[in-house]
Protein backbone atom coordinates (compact mmCIF):
# COMPACT_ATOMS: atom_id res chain seq x y z
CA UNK A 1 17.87 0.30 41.43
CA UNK A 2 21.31 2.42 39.76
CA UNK A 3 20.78 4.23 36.94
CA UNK A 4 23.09 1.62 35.37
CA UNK A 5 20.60 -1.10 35.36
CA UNK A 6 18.28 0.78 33.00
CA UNK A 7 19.27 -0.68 29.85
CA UNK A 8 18.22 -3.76 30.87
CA UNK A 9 14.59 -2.95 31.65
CA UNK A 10 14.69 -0.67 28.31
CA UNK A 11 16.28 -3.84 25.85
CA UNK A 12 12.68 -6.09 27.43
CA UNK A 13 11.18 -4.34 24.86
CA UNK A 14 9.79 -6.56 21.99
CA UNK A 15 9.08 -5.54 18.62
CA UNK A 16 7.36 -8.42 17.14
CA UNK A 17 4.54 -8.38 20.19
CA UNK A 18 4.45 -4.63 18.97
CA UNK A 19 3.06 -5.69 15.93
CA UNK A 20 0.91 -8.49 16.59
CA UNK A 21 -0.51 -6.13 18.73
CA UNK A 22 -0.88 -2.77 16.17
CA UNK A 23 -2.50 -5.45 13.92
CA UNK A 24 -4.89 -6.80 16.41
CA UNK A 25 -6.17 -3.72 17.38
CA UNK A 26 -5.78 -1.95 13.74
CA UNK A 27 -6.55 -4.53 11.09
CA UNK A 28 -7.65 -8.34 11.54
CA UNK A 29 -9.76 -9.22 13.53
CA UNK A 30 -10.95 -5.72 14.92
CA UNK A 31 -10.74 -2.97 11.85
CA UNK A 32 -11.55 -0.18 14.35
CA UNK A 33 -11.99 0.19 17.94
CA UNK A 34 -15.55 2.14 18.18
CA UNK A 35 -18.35 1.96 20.09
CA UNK A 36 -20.55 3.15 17.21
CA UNK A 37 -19.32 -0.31 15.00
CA UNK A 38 -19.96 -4.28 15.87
CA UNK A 39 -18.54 -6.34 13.85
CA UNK A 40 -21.14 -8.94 11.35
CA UNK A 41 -21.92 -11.78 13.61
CA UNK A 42 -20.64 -10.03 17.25
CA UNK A 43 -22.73 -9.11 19.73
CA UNK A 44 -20.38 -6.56 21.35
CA UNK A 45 -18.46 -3.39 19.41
CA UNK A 46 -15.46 -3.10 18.20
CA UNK A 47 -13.69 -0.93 21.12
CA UNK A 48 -15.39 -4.08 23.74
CA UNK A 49 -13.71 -6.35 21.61
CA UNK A 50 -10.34 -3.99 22.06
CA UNK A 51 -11.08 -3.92 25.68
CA UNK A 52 -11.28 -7.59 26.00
CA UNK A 53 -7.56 -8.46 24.23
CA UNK A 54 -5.77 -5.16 26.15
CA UNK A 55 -7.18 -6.80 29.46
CA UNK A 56 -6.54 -10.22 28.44
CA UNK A 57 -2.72 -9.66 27.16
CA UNK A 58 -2.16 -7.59 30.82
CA UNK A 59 -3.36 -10.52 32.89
CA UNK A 60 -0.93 -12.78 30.91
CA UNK A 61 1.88 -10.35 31.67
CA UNK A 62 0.41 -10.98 35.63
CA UNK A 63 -1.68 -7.90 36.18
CA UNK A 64 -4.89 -7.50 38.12
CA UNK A 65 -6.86 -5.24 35.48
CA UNK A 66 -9.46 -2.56 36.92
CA UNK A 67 -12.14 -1.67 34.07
CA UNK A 68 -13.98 1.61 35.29
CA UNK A 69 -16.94 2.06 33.81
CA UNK A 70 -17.70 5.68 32.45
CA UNK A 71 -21.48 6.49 31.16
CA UNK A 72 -22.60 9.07 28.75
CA UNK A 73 -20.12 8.31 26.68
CA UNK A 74 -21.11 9.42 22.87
CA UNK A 75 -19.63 8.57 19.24
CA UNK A 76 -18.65 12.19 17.23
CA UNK A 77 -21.08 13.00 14.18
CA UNK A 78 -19.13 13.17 10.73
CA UNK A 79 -19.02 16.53 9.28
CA UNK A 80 -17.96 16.29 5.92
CA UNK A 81 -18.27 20.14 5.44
CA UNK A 82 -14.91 20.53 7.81
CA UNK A 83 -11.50 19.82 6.49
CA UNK A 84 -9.74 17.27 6.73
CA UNK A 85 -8.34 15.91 9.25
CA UNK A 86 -11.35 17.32 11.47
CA UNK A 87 -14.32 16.25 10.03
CA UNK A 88 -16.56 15.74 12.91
CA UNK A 89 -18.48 17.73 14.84
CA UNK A 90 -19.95 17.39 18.65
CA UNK A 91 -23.01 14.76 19.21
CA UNK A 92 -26.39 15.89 19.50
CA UNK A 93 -28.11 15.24 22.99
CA UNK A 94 -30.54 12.83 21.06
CA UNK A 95 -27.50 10.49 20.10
CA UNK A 96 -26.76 7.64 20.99
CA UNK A 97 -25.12 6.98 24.85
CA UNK A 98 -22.89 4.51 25.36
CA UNK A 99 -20.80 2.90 28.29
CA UNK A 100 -17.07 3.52 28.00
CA UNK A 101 -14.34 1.49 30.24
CA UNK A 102 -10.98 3.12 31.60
CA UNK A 103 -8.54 -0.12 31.98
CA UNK A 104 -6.40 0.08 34.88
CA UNK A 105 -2.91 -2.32 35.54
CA UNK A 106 -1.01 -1.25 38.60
CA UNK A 107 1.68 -1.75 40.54
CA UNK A 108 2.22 -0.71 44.67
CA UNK A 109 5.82 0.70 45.44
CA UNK A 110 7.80 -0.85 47.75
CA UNK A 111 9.15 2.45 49.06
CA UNK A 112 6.83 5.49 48.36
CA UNK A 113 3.57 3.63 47.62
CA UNK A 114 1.87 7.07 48.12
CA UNK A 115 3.85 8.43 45.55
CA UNK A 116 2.30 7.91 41.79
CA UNK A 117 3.71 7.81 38.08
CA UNK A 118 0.59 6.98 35.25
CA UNK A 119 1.44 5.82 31.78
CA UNK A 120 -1.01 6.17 29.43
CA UNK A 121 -2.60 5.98 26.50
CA UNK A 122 -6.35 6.30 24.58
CA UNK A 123 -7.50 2.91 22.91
CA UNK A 124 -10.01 3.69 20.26
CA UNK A 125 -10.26 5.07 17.34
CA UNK A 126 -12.01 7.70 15.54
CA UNK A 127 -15.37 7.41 16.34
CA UNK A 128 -16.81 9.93 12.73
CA UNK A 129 -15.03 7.60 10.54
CA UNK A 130 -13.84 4.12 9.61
CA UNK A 131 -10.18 4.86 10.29
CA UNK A 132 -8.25 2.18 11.70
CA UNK A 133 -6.74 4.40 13.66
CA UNK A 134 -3.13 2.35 13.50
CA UNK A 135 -0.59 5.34 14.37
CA UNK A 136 -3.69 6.94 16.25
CA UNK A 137 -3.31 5.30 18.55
CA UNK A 138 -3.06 1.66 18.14
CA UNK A 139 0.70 2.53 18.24
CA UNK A 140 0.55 4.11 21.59
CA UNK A 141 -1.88 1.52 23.02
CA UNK A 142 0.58 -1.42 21.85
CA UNK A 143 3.28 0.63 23.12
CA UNK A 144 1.40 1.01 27.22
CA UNK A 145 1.09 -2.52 26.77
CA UNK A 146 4.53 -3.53 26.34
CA UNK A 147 5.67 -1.02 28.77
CA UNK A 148 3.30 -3.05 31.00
CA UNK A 149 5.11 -6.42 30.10
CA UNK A 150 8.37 -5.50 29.95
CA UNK A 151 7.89 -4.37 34.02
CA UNK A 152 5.67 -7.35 35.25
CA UNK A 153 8.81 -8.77 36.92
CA UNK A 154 10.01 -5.03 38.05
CA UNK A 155 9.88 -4.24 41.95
CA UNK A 156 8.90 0.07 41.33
CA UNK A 157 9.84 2.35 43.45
CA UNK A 158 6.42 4.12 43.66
CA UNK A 159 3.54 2.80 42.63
CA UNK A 160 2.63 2.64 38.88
CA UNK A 161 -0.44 2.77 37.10
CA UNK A 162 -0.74 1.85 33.41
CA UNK A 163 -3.83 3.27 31.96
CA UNK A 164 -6.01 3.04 29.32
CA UNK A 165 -8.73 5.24 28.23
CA UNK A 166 -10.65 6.55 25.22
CA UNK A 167 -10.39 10.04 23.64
CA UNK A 168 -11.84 9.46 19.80
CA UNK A 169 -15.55 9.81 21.78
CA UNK A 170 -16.59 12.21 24.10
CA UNK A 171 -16.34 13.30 26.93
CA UNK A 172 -12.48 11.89 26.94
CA UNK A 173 -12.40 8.83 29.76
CA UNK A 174 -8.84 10.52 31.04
CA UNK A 175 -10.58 13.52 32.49
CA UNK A 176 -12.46 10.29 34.65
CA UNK A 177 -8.78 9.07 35.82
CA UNK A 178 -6.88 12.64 36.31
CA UNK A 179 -10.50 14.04 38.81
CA UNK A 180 -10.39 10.25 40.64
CA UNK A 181 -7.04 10.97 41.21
CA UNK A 182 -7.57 14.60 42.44
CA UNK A 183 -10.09 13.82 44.60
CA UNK A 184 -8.52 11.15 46.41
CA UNK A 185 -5.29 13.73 46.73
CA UNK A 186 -3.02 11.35 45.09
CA UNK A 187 0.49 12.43 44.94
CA UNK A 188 1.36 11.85 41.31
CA UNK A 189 4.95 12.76 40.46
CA UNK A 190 4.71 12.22 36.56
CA UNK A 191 2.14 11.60 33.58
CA UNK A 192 3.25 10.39 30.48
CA UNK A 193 0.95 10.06 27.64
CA UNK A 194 1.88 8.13 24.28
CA UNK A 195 -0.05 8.95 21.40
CA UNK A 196 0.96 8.09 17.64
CA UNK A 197 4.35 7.49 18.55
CA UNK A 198 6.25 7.31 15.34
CA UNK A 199 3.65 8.94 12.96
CA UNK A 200 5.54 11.22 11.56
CA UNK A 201 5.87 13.84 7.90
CA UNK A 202 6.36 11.76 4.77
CA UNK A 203 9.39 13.71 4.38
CA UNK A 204 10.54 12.44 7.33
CA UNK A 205 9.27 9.05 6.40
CA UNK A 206 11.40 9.21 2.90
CA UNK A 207 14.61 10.51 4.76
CA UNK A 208 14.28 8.02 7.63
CA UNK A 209 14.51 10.36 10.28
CA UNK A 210 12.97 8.62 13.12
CA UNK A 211 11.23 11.67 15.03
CA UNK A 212 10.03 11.50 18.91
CA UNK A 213 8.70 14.84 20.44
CA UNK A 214 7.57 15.88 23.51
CA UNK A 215 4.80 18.16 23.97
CA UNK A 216 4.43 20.17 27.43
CA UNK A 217 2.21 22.85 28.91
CA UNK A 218 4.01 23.39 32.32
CA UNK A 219 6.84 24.50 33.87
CA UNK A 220 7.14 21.17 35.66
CA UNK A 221 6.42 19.09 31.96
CA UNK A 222 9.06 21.36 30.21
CA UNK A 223 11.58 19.74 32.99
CA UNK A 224 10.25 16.43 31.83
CA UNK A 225 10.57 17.60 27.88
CA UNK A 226 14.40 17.91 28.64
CA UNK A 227 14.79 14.68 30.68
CA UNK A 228 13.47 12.78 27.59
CA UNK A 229 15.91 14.07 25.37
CA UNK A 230 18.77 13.66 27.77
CA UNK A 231 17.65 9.82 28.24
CA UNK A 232 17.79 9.32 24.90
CA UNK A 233 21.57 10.55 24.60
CA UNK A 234 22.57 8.42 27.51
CA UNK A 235 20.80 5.16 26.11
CA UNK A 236 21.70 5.87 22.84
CA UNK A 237 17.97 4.98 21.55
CA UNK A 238 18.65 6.45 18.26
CA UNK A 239 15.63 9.13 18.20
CA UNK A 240 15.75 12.79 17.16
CA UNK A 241 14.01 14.78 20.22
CA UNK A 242 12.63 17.67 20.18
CA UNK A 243 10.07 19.57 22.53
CA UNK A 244 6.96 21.49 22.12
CA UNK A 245 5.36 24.07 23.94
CA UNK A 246 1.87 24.35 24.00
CA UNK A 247 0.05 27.63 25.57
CA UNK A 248 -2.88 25.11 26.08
CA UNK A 249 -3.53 21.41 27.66
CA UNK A 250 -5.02 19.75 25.35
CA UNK A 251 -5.08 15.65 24.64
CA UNK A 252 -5.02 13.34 27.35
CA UNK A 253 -2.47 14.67 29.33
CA UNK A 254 -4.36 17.98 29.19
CA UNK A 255 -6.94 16.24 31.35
CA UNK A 256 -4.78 16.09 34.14
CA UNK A 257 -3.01 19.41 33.99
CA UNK A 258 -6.30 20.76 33.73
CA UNK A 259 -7.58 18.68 36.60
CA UNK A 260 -4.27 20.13 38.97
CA UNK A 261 -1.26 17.68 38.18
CA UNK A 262 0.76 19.97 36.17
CA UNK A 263 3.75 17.31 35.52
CA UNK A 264 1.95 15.51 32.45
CA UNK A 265 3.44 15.48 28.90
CA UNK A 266 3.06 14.33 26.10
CA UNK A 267 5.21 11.91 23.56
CA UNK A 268 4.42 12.02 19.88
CA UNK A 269 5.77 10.92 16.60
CA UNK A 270 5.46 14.61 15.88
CA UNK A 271 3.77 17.83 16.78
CA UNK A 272 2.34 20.09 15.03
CA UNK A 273 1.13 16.42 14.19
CA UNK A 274 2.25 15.97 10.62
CA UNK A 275 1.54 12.28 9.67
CA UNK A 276 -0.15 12.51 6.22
CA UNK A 277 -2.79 9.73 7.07
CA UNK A 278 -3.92 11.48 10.48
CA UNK A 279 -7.77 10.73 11.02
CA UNK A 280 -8.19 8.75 7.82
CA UNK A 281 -9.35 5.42 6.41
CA UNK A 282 -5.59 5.18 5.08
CA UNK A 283 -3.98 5.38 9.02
CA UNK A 284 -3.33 1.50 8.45
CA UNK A 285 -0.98 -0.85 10.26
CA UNK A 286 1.42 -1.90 7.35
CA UNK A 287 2.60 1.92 7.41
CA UNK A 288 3.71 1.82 10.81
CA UNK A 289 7.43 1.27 11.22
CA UNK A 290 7.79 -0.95 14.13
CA UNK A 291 11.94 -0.11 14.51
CA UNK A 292 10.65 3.53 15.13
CA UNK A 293 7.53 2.64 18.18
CA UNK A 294 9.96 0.21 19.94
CA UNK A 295 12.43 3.19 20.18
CA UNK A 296 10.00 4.83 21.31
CA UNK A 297 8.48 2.45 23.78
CA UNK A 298 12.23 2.55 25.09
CA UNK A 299 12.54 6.36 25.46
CA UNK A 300 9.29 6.70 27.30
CA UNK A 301 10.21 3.20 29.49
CA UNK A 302 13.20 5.30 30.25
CA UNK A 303 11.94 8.21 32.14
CA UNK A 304 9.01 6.25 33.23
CA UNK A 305 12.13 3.97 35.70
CA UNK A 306 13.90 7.44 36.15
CA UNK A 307 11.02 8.80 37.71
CA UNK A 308 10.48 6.10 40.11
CA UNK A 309 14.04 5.73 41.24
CA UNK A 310 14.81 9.29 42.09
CA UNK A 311 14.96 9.87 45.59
């Protein structure tokens, strides 16, 4: 594929299946995605019930989905003694256990199928309080999705795997993925993780600036950091880039630097992360511009089909 046929992968993206997916997943019918919450009158939690509709809306799109299941998976306690935005604190050994799933959608390149790009993004929300979680990271999961979608009829390159994990719990089901893919010495040339795309400062909010950064840790994700910013020049997406460098992985794109794939980054809304609703009951899907996580969903589409058509 030329560079020049980009745009037309990037322009796939749909806004309105954006938001009847943020408010799915973020307000009616699932108010969070936890395992530590089932609905009145369901027999399976919240984050199941998120689980069900991701897999459900990627076999429609003409996926095979993979749900790996991870054990030991625990809910954070609330720790009301912490500020905000971090009031939780690590589960007791006593707590309850849980079962967590990693969703996998892939695709098998028709010319370097050995060679491997991962989008992805964590599906639930925080598990220490009733937040619906709609920036973080119903954004980003709606935003994997329609990545997903928008590429169902796309012959890649290499092979791609959209993923889906959970990071609100612990321990984060990424760190699951990023080993797997160690151990079997996968050849991953890029990780892109998309968390709270758009949230953003409410001065940034009240001057519409519509912010995108990317965070990196490496060498190799600082080279990705400038091929973001670039892409969004030559597509004219209409976002103000910046980078970040952080001296630590951290998030789920963390989990694979720190497993040994040092090409992972990270796109945000923001970072330091500045969205005024961060963590709390008030992170709700009517806040969410839409405009600003299909631009978004664009940028990161962008050097997701870059990646896989370099030589």
């Amino acid at each position: 594929m030329s560079a020049d046929r980009i745009p037309e992968w990037l322009w796939r993206i749909d806004g309105s299946r954006l938001h009847d997916h943020l408010f799915y997943l973020a307000a009616d019918p699932l108010p969070f995605r936890k395992l530590n919450y089932t609905r009145p009158g369901q027999d399976r939690c919240t984050l199941y019930e998120a689980d069900d509709y991701i897999v459900g809306q990627l076999q429609g799109s003409g996926y095979d989905v993979e749900r790996e299941s991870v054990p030991g998976v625990q809910a954070f306690r609330t720790d009301r003694s912490r500020p905000m935005p971090h009031q939780f604190s690590r589960p007791l050994p006593e707590d309850p256990s849980y079962t967590a799933y990693n969703l996998y959608a892939r695709t098998t390149g028709s010319r370097l199928p050995d060679e491997y790009l991962v989008v992805i993004a964590h599906k639930d929300s925080q598990s220490w309080t009733d937040s619906p979680g709609a920036y973080d990271n119903a954004s980003g999961t709606s935003v994997v999705m329609e990545m997903a979608r928008a590429l169902s009829q796309y012959e890649s390159q290499r092979s791609i795997w959209f993923v889906f994990c959970n990071e609100e719990h612990t321990p984060w089901t990424s760190a699951v993925v990023a080993q797997g893919m160690v151990d079997r010495k996968l050849t991953v040339r890029g990780v892109i993780n998309v968390d709270s795309v758009g949230g953003r400062a409410q001065a940034d909010v009240d001057a519409g600036r519509a912010t995108h950064v990317t965070r990196y840790t490496t060498p190799e994700g600082e080279v990705l950091a400038a091929r973001t910013a670039a892409l969004n020049e030559r597509y004219q997406i209409g976002l103000i880039t910046s980078s970040f460098s952080s001296e630590q992985p951290n998030d789920d794109d963390g989990s694979f630097i720190k497993a040994g794939i040092p090409n992972a980054i990270l796109h945000i809304g923001s970072f330091p992360y500045t969205n005024p609703d961060y963590h709390a009951e008030t992170d709700t899907p009517d806040k969410v511009d839409i405009d600003l996580i299909k631009r978004s969903a664009r940028l990161s589409l962008a050097l997701l089909l870059e990646l896989d058509q370099e030589a």
